[in-house]
N, C-alpha and C. Protein backbone atom coordinates (compact mmCIF):
# COMPACT_ATOMS: atom_id res chain seq x y z
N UNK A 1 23.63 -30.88 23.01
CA UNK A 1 22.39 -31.58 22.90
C UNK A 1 21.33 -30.95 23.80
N UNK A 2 21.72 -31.00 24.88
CA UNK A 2 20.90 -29.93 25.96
C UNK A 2 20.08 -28.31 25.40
N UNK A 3 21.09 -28.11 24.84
CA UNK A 3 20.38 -26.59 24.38
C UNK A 3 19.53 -26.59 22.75
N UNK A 4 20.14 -27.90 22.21
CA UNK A 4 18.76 -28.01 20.95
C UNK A 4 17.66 -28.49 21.25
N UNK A 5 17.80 -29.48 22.53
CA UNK A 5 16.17 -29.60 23.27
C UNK A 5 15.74 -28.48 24.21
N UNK A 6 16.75 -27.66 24.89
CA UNK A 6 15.90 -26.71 25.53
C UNK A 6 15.44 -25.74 24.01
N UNK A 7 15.95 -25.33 23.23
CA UNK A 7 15.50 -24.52 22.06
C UNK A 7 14.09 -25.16 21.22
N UNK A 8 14.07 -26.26 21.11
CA UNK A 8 13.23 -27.27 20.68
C UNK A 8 11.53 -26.84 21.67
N UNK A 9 11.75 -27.46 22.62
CA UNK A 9 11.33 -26.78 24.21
C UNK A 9 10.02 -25.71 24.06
N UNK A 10 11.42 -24.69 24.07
CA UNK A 10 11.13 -23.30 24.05
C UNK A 10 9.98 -22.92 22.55
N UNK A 11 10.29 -23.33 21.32
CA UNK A 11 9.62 -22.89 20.66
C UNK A 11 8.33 -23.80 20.39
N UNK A 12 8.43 -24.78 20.83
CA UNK A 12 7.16 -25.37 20.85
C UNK A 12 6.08 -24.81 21.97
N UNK A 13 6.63 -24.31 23.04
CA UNK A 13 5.92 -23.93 23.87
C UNK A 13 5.54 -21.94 23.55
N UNK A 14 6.20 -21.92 23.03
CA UNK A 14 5.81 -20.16 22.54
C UNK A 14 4.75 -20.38 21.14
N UNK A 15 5.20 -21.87 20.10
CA UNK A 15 3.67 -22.13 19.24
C UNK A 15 2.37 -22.19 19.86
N UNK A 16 2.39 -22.81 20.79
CA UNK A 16 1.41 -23.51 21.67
C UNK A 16 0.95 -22.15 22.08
N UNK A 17 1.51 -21.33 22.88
CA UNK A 17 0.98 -20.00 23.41
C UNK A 17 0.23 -19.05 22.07
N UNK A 18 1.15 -19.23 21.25
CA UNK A 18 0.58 -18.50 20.48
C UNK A 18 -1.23 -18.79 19.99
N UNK A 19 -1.09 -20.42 19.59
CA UNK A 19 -2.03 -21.04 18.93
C UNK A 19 -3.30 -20.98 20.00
N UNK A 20 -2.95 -20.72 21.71
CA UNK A 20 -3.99 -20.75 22.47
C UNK A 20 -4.44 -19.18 22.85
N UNK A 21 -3.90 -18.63 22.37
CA UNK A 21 -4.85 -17.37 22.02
C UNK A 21 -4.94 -16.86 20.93
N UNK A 22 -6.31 -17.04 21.11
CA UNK A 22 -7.44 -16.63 19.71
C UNK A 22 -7.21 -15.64 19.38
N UNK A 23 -7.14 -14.92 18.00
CA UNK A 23 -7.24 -13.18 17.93
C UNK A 23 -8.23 -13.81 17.01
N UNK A 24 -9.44 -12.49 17.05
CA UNK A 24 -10.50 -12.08 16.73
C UNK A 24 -10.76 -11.29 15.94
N UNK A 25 -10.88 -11.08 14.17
CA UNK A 25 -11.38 -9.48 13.79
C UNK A 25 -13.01 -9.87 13.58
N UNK A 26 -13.11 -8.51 14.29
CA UNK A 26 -14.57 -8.60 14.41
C UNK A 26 -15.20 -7.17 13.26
N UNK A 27 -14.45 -6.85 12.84
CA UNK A 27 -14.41 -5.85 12.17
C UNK A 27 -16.15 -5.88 11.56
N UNK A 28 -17.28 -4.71 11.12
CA UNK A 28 -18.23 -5.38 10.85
C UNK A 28 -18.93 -3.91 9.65
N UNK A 29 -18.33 -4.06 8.58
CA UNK A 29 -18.75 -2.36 7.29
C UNK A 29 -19.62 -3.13 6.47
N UNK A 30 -20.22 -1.87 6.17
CA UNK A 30 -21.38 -2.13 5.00
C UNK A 30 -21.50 -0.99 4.12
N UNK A 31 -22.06 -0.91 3.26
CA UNK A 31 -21.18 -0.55 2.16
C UNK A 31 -22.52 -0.13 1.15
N UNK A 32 -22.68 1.14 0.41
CA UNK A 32 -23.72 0.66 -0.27
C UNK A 32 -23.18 1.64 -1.49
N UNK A 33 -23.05 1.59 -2.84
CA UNK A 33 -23.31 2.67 -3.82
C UNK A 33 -24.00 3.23 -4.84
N UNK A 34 -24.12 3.97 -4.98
CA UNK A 34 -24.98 3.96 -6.61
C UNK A 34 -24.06 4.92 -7.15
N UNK A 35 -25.01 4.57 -8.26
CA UNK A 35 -24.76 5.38 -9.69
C UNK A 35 -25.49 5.79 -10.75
N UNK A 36 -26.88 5.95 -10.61
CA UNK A 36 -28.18 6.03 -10.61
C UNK A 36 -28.67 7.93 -10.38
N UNK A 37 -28.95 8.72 -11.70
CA UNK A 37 -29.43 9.68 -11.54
C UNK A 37 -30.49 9.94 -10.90
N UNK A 38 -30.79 10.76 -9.52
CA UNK A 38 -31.70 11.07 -8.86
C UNK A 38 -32.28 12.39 -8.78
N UNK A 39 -33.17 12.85 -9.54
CA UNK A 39 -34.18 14.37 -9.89
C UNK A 39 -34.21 15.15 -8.28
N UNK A 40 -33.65 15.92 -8.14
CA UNK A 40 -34.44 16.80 -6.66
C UNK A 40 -34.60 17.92 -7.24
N UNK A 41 -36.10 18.03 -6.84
CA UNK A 41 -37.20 18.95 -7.82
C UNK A 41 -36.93 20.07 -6.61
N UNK A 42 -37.06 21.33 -7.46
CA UNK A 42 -37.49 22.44 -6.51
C UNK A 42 -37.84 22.33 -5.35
N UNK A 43 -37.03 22.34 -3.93
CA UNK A 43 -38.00 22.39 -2.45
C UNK A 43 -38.05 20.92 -2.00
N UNK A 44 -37.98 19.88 -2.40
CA UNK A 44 -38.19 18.76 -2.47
C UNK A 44 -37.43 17.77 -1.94
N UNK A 45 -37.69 16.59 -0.89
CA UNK A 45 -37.01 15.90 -0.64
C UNK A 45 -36.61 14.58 -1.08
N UNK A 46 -35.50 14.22 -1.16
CA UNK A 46 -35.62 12.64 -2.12
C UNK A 46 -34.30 12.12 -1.75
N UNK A 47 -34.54 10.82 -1.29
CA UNK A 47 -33.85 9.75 -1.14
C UNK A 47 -32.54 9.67 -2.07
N UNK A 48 -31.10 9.84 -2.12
CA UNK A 48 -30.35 9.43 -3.05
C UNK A 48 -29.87 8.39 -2.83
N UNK A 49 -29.73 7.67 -1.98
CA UNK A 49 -28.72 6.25 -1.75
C UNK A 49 -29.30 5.73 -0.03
N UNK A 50 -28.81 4.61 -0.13
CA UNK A 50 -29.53 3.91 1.28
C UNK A 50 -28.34 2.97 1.87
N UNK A 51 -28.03 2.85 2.92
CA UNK A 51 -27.48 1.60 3.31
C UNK A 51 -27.77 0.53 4.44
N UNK A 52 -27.92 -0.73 4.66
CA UNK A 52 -28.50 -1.53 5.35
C UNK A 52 -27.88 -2.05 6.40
N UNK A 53 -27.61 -1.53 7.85
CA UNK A 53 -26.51 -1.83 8.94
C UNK A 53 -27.35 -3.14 9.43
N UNK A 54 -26.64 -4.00 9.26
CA UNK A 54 -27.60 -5.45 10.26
C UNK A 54 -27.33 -5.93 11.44
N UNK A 55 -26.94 -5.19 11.92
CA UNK A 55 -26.53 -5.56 13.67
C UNK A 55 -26.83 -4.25 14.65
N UNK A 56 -26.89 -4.85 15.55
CA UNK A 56 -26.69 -3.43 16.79
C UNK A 56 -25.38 -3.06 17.02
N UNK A 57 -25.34 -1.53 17.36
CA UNK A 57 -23.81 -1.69 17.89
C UNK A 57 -23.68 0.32 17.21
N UNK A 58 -22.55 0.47 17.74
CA UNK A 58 -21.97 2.11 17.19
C UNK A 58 -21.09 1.65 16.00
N UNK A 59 -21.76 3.31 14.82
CA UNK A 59 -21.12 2.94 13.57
C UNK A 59 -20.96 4.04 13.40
N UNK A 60 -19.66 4.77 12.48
CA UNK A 60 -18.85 5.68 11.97
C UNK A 60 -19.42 5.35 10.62
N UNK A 61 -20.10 6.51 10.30
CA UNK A 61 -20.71 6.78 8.72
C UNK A 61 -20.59 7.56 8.22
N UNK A 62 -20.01 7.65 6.80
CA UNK A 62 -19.56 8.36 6.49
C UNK A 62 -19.64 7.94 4.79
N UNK A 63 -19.20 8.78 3.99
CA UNK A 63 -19.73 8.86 2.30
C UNK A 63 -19.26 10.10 1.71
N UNK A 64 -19.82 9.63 0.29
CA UNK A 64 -20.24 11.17 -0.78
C UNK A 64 -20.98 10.94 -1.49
N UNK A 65 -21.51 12.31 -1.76
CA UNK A 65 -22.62 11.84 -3.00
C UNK A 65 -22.37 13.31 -3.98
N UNK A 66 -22.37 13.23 -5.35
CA UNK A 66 -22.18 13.93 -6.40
C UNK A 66 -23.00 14.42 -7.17
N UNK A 67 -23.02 15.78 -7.62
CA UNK A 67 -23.98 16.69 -7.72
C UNK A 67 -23.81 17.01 -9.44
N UNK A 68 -25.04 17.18 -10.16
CA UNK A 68 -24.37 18.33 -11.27
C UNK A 68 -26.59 19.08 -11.12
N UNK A 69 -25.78 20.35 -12.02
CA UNK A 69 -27.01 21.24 -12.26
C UNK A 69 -26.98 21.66 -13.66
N UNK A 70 -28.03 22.38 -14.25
CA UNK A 70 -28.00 22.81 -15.36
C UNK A 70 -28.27 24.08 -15.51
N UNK A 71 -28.84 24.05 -14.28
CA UNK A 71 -29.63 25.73 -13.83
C UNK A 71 -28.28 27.03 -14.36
N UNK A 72 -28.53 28.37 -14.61
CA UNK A 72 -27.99 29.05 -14.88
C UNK A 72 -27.41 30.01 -13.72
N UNK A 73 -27.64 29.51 -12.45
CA UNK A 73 -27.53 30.17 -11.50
C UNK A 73 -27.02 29.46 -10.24
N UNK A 74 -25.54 29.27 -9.45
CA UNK A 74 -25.44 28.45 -8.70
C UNK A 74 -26.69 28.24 -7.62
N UNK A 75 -26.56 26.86 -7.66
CA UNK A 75 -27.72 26.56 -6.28
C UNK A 75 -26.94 25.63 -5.20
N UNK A 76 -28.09 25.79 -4.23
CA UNK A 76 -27.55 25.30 -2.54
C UNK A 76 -28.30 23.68 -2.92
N UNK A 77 -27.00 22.59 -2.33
CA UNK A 77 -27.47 21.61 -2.16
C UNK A 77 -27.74 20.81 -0.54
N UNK A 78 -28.56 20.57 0.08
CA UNK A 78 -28.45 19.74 1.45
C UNK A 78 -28.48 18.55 1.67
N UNK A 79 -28.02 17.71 2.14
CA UNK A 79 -27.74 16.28 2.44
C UNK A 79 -28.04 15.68 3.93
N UNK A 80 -28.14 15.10 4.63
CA UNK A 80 -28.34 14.34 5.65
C UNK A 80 -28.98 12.86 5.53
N UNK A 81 -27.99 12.22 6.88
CA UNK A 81 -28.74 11.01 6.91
C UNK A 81 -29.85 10.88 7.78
N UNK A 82 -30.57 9.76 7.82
CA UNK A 82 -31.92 9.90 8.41
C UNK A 82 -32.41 8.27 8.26
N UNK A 83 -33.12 7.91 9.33
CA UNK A 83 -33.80 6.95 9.73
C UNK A 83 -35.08 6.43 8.63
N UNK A 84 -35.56 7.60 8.00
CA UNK A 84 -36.66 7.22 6.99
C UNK A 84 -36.43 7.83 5.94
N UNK A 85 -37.00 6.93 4.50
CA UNK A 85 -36.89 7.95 3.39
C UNK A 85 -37.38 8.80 3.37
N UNK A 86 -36.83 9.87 2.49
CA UNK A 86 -37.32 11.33 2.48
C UNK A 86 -37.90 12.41 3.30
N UNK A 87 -37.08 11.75 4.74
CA UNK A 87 -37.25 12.61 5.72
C UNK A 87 -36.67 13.57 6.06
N UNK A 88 -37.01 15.06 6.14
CA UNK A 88 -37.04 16.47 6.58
C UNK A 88 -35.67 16.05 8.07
N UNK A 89 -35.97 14.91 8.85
CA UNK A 89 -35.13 14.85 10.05
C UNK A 89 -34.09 13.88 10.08
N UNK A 90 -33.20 14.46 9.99
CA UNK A 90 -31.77 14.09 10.18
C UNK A 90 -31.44 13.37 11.42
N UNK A 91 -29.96 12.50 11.57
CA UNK A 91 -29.65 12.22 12.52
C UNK A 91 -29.07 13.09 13.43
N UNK A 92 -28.75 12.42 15.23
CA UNK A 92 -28.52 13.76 15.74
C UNK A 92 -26.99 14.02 15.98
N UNK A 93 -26.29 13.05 15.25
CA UNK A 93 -24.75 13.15 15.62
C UNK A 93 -24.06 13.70 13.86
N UNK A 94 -24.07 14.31 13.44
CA UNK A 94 -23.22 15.04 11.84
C UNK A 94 -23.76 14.83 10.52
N UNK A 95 -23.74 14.27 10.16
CA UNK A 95 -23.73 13.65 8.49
C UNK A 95 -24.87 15.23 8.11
N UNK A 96 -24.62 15.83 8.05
CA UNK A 96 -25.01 17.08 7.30
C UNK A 96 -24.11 18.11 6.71
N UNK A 97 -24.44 17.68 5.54
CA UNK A 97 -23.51 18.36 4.74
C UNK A 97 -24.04 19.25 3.84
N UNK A 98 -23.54 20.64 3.41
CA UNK A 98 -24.16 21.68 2.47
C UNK A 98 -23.16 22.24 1.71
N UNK A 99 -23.64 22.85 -0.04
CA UNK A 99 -22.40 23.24 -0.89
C UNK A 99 -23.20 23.68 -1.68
N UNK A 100 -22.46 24.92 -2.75
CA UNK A 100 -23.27 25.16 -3.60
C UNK A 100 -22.73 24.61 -5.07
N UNK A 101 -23.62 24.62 -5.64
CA UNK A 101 -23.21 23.78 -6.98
C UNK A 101 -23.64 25.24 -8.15
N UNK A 102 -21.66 25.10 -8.81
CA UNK A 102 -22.05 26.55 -9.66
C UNK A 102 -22.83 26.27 -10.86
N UNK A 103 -23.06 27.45 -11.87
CA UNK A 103 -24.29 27.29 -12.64
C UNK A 103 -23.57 26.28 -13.78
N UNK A 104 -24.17 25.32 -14.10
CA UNK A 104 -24.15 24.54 -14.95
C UNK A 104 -22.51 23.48 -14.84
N UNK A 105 -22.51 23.43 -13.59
CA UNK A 105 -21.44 22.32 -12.90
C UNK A 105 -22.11 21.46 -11.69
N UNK A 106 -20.48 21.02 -11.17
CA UNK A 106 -20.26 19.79 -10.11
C UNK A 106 -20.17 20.20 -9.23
N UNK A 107 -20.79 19.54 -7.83
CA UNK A 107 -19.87 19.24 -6.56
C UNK A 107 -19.90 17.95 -6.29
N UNK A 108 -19.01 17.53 -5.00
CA UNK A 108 -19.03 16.10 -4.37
C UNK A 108 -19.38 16.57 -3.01
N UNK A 109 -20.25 16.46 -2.48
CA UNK A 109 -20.91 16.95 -1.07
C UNK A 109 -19.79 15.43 -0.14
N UNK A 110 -19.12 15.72 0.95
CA UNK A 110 -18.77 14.01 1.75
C UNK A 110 -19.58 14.79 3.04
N UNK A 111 -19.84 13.48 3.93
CA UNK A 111 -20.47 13.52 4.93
C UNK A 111 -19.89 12.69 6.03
N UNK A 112 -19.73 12.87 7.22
CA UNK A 112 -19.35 12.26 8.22
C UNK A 112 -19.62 12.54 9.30
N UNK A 113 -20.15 11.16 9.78
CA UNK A 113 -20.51 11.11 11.33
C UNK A 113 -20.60 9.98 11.96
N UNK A 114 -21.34 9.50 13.31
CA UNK A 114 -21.77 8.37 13.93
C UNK A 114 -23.01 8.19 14.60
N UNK A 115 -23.54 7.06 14.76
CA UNK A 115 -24.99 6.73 15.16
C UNK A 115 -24.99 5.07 15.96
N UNK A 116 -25.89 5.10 16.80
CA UNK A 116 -25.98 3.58 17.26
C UNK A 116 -27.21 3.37 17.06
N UNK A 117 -27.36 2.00 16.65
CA UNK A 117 -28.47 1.42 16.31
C UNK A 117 -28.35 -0.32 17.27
N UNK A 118 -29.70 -0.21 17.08
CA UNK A 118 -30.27 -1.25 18.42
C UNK A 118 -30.44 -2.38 17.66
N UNK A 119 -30.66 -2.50 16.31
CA UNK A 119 -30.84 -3.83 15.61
C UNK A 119 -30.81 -3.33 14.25
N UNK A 120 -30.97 -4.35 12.99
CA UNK A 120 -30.57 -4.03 11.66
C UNK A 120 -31.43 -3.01 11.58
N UNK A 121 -30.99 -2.14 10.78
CA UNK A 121 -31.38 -0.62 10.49
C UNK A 121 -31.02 -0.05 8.90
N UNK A 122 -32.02 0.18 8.21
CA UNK A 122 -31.76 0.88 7.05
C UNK A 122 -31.63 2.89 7.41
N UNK A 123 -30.33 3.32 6.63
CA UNK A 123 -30.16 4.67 6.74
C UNK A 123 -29.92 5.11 5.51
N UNK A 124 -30.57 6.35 5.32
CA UNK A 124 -30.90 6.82 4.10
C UNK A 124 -30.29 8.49 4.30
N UNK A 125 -29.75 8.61 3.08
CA UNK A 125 -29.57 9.96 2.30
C UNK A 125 -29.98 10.25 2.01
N UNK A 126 -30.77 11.82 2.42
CA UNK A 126 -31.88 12.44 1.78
C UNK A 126 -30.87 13.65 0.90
N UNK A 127 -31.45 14.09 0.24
CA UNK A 127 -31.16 15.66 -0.18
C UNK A 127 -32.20 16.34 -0.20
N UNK A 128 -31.98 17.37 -0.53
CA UNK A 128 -32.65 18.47 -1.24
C UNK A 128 -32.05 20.07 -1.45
N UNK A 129 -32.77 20.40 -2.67
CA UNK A 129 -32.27 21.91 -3.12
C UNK A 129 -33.02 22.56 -3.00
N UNK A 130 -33.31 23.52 -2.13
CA UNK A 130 -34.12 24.28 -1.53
C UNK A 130 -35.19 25.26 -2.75
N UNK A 131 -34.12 25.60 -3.72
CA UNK A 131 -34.68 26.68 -4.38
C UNK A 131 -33.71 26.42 -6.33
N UNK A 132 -34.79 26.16 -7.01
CA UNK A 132 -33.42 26.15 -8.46
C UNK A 132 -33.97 25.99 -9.62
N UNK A 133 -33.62 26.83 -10.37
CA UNK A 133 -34.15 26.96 -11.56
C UNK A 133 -33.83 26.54 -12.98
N UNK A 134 -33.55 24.91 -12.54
CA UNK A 134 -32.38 24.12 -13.93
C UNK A 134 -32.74 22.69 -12.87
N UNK A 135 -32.28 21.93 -13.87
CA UNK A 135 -32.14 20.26 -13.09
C UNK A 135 -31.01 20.46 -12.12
N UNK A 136 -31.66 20.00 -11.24
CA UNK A 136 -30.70 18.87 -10.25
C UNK A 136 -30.40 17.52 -10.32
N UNK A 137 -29.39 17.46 -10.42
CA UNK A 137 -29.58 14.96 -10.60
C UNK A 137 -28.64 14.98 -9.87
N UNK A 138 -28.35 14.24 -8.82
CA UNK A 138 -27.81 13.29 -7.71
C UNK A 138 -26.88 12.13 -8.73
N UNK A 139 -25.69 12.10 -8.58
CA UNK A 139 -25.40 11.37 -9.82
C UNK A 139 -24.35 10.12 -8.64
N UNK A 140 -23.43 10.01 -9.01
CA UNK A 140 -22.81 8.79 -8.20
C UNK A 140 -22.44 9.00 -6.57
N UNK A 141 -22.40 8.21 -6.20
CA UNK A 141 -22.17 8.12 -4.28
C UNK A 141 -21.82 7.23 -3.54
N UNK A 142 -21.61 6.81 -2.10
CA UNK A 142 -20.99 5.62 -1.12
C UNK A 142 -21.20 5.89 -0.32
N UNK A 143 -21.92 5.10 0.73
CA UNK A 143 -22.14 4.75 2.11
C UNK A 143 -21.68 4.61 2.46
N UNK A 144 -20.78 4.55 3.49
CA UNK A 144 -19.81 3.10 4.74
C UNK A 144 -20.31 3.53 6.03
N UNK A 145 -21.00 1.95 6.45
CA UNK A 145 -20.85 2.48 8.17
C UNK A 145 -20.23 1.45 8.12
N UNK A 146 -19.15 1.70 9.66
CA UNK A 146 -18.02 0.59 10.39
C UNK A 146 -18.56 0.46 11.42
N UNK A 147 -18.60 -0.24 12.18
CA UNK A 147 -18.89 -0.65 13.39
C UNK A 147 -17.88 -0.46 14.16
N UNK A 148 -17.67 0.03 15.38
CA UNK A 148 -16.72 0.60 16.34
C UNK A 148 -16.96 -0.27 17.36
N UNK A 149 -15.71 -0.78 18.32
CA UNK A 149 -16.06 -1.52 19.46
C UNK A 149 -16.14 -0.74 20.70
């Protein structure tokens, strides 16, 4: 009898421990995609996809975005993220990514890096193809920033 109440006891008091500490996921991603053809004209910069971080804090960002051409001649594609649309300036920690896309095919450009932001913050994917003599379209893609503790 003694040892089904000390057992009794015992596991009520290891529930109790358990139940008085809290675990926490604080886990905090955002997420954005398209699928939405986007023109980058000769030289030109343009927005392909955006995502909306709403908190402060350090985030691991990272994606892809997918390429086709028609041009007869492979061309160079560039990518970076950036604080404003269709801005020339990139962030200062990675997400720059470059590939060439052969004549009248695909690539999947991925990008990865990290950034801290001080309050909700929109970040944008720019591209551009420096030089090309056929369409460019920006065709499907994904954002993720995670929040890191």
């Amino acid at each position: 009898m003694k040892s089904s109440i000390r057992t009794f006891v015992l596991a009520a008091f290891a529930a109790a421990t358990i139940l008085a500490t809290a675990h926490t996921a604080s886990a905090q991603i955002y997420s954005h995609n398209t699928s939405g053809d986007s023109y980058l004209q000769s030289g030109g910069y343009v927005t392909v996809n955006a995502v909306i971080v709403g908190q402060a804090g350090n985030f691991t960002i990272g994606g892809q975005q997918s390429f086709y051409t028609s041009s007869t001649q492979p061309v160079t594609v560039n990518c970076w993220m950036s604080t404003a649309a269709g801005s020339p300036t990139g962030l200062p920690y990675g997400l720059l990514s470059i590939a060439t896309i052969p004549s009248d095919g695909f690539v999947t450009l991925s990008f990865y890096g990290w950034y801290s932001v001080s309050g909700s913050t929109e970040l944008y994917l720019v591209c551009r193809a420096p030089a090309s003599n056929g369409i460019v379209l920006a065709t499907n893609g994904n954002i993720t920033a995670a929040k890191v503790p």
